[in-house]
Protein backbone atom coordinates (compact mmCIF):
# COMPACT_ATOMS: atom_id res chain seq x y z
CA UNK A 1 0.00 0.00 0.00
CA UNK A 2 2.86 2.17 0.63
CA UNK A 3 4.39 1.64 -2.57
CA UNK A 4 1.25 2.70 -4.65
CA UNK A 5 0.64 5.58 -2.34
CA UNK A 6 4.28 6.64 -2.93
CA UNK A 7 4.16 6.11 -6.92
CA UNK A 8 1.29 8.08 -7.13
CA UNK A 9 2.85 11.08 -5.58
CA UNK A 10 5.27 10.52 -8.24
CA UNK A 11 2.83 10.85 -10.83
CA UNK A 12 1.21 13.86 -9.11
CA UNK A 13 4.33 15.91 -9.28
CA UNK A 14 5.53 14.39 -12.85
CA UNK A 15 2.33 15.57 -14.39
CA UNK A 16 2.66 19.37 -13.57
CA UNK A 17 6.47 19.29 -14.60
CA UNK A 18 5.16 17.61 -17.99
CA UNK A 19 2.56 19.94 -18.85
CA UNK A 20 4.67 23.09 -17.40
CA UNK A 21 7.86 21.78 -20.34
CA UNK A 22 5.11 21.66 -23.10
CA UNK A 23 3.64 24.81 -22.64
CA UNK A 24 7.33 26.37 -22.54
CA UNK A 25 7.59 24.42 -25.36
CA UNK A 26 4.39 25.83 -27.29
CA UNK A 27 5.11 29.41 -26.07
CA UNK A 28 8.95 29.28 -27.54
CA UNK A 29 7.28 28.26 -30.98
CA UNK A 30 4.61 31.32 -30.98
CA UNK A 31 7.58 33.59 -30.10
CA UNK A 32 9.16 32.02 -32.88
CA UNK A 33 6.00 32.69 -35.04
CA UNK A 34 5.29 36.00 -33.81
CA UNK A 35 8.75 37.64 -34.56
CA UNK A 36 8.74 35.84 -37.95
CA UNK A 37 4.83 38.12 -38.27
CA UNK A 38 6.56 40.84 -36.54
CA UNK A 39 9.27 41.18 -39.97
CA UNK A 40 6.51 40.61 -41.84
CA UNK A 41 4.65 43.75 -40.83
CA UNK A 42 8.39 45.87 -40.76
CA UNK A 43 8.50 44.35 -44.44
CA UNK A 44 4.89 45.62 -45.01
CA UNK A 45 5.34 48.77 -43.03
CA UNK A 46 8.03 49.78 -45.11
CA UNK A 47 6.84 49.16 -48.38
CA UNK A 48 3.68 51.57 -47.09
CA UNK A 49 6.20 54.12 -46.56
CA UNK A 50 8.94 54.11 -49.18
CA UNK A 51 7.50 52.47 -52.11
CA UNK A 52 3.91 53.50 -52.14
CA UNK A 53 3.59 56.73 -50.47
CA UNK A 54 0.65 55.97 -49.57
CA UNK A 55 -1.36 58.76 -48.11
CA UNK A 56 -4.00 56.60 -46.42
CA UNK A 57 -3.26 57.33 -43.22
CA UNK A 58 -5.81 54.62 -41.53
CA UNK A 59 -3.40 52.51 -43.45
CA UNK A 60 -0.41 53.45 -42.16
CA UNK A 61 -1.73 53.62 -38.09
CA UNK A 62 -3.14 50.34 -38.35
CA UNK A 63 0.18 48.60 -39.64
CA UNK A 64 1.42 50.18 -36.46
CA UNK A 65 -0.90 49.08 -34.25
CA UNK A 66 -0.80 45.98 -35.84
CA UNK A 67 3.40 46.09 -34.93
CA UNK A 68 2.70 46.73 -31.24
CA UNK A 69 -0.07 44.40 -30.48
CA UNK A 70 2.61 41.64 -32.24
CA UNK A 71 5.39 42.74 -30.11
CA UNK A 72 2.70 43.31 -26.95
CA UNK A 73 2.56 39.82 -27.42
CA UNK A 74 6.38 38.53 -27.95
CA UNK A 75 6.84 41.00 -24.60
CA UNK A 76 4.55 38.67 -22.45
CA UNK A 77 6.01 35.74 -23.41
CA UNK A 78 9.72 37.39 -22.33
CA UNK A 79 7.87 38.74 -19.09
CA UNK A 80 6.35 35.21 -19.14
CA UNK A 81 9.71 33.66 -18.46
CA UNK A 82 11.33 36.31 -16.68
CA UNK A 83 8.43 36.30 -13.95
CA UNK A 84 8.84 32.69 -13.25
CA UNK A 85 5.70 30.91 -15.37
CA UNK A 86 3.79 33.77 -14.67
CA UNK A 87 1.64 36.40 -16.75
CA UNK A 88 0.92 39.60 -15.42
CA UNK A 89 -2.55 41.15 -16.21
CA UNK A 90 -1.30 44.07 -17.02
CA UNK A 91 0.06 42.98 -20.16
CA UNK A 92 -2.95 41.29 -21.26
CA UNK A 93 -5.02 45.04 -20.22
CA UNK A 94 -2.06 46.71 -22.70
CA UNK A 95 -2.93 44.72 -25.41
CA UNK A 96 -6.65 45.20 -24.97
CA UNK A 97 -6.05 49.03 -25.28
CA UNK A 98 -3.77 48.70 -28.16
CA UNK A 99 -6.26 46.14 -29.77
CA UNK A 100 -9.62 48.36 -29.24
CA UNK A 101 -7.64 51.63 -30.07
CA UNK A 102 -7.10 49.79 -33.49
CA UNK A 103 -10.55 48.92 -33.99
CA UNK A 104 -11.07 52.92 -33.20
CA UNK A 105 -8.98 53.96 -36.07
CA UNK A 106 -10.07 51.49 -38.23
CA UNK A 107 -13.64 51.63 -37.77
CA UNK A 108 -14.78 54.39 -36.76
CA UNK A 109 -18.00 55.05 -38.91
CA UNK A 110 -20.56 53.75 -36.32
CA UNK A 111 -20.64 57.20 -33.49
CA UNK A 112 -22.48 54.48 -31.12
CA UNK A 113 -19.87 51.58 -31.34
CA UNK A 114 -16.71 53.90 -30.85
CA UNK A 115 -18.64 55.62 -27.76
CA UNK A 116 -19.00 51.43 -26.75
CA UNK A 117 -14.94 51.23 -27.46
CA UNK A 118 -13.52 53.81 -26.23
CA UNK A 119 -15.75 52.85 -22.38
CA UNK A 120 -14.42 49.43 -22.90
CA UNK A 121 -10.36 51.49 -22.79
CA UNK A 122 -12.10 53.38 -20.01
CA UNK A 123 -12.42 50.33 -17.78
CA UNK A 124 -9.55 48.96 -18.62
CA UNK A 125 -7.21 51.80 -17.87
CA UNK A 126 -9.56 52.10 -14.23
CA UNK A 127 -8.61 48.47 -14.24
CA UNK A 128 -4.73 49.23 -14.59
CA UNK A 129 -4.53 51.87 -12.37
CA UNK A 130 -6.55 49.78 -9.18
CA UNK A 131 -4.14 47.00 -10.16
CA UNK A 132 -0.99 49.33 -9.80
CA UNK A 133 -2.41 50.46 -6.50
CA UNK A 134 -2.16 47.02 -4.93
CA UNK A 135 0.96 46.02 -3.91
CA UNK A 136 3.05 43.69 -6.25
CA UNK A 137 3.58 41.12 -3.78
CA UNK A 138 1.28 38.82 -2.63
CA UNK A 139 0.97 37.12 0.97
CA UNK A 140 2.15 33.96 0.82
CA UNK A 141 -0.84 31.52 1.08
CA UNK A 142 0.57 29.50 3.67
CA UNK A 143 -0.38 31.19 6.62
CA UNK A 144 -3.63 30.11 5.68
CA UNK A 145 -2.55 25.91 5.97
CA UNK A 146 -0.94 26.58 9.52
CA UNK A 147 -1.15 24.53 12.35
């Protein structure tokens, strides 16, 4: 009984470790994939500038926005590392920002839907700011197991 009861702890801490290596694993290749979009859209960026001359600006800012929300995303995956398996919120509320401030420029024919957007950055930036408020570090939840 002591043997199963032992292998099964095994198992129980194999299977995070297994899971934790894939998703490293999955995350390096969307880095990968995401910097190979991000010279895409430098490529693309540049032919907007140099060899068309395109005045279309709505064009031009949503190749840019298009830039940051790929390197918003090749950030988090750094931070993502760097924090120890961890992603902050307040990279995923940057990208919403960028993300709905793109669908702003882009489409802004509809008065009622860009009011709708530009509440939507609202609560996320009142979302930011309460989460830079609290403090960074977080009680350790042990003191809640003590004896």
């Amino acid at each position: 009984m002591g043997r199963m009861k032992e292998d099964l702890t095994y198992v129980s801490h194999l299977i995070p470790k297994v899971l934790q290596i894939l998703l490293n694993v999955a995350l390096v290749f969307l880095a990968i994939i995401l910097s190979i979009l991000l010279i895409k859209e430098l490529i693309i960026f540049s032919q907007i500038l140099i060899v068309k001359g395109s005045d279309d600006y709505k064009l031009f800012l949503t190749n840019i926005l298009i830039f940051f929300l790929y390197f918003e995303f090749i950030t988090m995956i750094v931070k993502y590392f760097k924090e120890e398996y961890h992603f902050p919120i307040r990279y995923f509320i940057y990208i919403g920002i960028t993300a709905l401030v793109r669908i702003i420029i882009v489409d802004h024919d509809h008065p009622l839907n860009t009011l709708l957007y530009s509440l939507a950055i609202l609560v996320l930036i009142i979302g930011y700011f309460i989460i830079n408020l609290t403090p960074r570090e977080r009680p350790s939840s042990s003191w809640f197991f003590k004896k």
